[in-house]
Protein backbone atom coordinates (compact mmCIF):
# COMPACT_ATOMS: atom_id res chain seq x y z
CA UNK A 1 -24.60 -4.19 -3.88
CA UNK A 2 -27.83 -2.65 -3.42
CA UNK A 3 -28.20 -1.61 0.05
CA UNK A 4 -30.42 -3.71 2.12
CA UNK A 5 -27.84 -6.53 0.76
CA UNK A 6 -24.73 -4.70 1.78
CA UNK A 7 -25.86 -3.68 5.17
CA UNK A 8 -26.91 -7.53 5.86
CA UNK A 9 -23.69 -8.60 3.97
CA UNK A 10 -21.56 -6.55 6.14
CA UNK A 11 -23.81 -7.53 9.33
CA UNK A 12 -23.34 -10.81 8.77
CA UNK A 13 -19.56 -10.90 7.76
CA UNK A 14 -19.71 -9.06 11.57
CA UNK A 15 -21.23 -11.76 13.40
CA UNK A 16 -19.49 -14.49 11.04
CA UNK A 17 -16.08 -12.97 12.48
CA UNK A 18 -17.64 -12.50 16.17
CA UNK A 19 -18.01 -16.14 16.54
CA UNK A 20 -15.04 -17.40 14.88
CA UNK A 21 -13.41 -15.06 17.19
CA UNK A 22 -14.87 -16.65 19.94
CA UNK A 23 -13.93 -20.06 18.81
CA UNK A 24 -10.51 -19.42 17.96
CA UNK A 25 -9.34 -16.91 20.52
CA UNK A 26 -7.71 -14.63 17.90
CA UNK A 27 -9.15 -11.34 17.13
CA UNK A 28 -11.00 -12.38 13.92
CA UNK A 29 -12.74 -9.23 13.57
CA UNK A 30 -9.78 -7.00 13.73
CA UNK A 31 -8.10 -8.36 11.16
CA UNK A 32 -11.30 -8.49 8.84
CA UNK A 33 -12.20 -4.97 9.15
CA UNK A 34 -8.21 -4.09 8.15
CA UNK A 35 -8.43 -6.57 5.11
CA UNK A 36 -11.51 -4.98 4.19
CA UNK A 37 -10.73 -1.42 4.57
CA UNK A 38 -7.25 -2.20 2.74
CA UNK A 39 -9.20 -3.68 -0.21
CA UNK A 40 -11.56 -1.01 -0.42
CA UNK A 41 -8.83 1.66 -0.58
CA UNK A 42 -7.38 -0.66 -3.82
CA UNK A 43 -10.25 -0.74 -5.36
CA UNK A 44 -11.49 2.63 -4.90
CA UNK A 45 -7.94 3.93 -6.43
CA UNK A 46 -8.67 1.18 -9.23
CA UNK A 47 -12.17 2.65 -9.43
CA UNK A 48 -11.64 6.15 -9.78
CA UNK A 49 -14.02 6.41 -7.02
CA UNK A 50 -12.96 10.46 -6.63
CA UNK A 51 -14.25 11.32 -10.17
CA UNK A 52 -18.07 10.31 -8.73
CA UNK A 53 -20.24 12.52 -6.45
CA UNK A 54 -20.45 10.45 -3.23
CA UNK A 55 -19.84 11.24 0.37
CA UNK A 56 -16.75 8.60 0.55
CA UNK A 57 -14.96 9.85 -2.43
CA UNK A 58 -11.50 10.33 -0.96
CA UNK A 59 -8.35 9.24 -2.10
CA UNK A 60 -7.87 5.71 -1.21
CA UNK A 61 -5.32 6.39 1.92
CA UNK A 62 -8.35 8.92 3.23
CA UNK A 63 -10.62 6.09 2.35
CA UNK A 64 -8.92 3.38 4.25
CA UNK A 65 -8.88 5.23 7.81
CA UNK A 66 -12.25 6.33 7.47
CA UNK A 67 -13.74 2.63 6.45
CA UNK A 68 -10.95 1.12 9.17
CA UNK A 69 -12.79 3.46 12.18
CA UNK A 70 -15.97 3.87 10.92
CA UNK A 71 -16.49 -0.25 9.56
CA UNK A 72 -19.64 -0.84 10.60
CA UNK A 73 -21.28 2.19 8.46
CA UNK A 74 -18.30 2.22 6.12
CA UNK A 75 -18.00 -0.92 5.01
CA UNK A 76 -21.46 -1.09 3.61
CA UNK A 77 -21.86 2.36 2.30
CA UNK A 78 -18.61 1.48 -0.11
CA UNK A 79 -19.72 -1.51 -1.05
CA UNK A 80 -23.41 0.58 -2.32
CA UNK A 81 -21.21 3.46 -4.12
CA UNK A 82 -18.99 0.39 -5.42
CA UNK A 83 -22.60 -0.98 -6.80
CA UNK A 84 -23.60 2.46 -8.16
CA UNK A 85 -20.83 3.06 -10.62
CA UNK A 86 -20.48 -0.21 -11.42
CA UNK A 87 -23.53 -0.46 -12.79
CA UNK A 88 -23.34 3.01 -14.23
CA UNK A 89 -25.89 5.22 -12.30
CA UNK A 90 -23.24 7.22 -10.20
CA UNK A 91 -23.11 10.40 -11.02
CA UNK A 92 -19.80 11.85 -12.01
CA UNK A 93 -18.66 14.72 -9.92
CA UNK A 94 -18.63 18.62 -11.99
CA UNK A 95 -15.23 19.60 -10.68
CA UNK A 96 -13.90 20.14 -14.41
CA UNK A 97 -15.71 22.05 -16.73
CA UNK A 98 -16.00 20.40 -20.38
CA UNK A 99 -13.84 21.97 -22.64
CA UNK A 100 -15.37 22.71 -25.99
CA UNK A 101 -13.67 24.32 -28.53
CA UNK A 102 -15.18 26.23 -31.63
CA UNK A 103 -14.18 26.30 -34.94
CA UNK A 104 -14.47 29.56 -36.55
CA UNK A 105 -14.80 30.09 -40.20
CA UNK A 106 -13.20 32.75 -41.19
C-alpha cells in the first residue's frame, strides 16, 4: 500500500476493532493485532522480506514481536515495504557480493 493508505488502513482497522470491542465485550483489538502480526511474519518469510534493504527486515519470528508491540507503527510500515517489493521498487539489500567468473583464454 502506499503510505497515506496504510496508515489510514491500519487507523481505521484500529477504531473498527475499538468499537466492536466495545459492543461485544471481548478484546477485539487484541486478537487483531496478534492475527495481524502472525500474518505478517508468514508473509514476510513467504516474501523474502530479509533479502530487501528496509528497517523491518528481520526474520519473520523477529518480525512478529516487533509488529505484535509496536502495531500501531508496525503494522503500517509492513504493509508499505510489503507494497514496495511487490511492485518492484525495493531495493535489494548488498550483503552478497555478485559472483562473476572469467573465462580465460589460454
Amino acid at each position: 500500500m502506499k503510505p497515506w493508505l496504510a496508515i489510514l488502513f491500519a487507523i481505521g482497522l484500529i477504531l473498527f476493532c475499538m468499537v466492536a470491542t466495545a459492543f461485544s465485550g471481548y478484546n477485539i483489538v487484541a486478537f487483531m493485532i496478534i492475527v495481524t502480526s502472525l500474518w505478517a511474519a508468514i508473509d514476510s518469510s513467504k516474501m523474502e522480506l530479509q533479502k530487501y534493504r528496509s528497517g523491518i527486515s528481520y526474520k519473520p519470528a523477529i518480525l512478529f514481536f516487533a509488529i505484535a508491540f509496536l502495531w500501531i507503527l508496525g503494522f503500517p510500515w509492513y504493509l508499505i515495504v510489503r507494497y514496495r517489493i511487490r511492485n518492484g521498487t525495493a531495493t535489494l539489500k548488498n550483503d552478497f557480493p555478485c559472483m562473476v567468473s572469467k573465462v580465460s583464454n589460454d
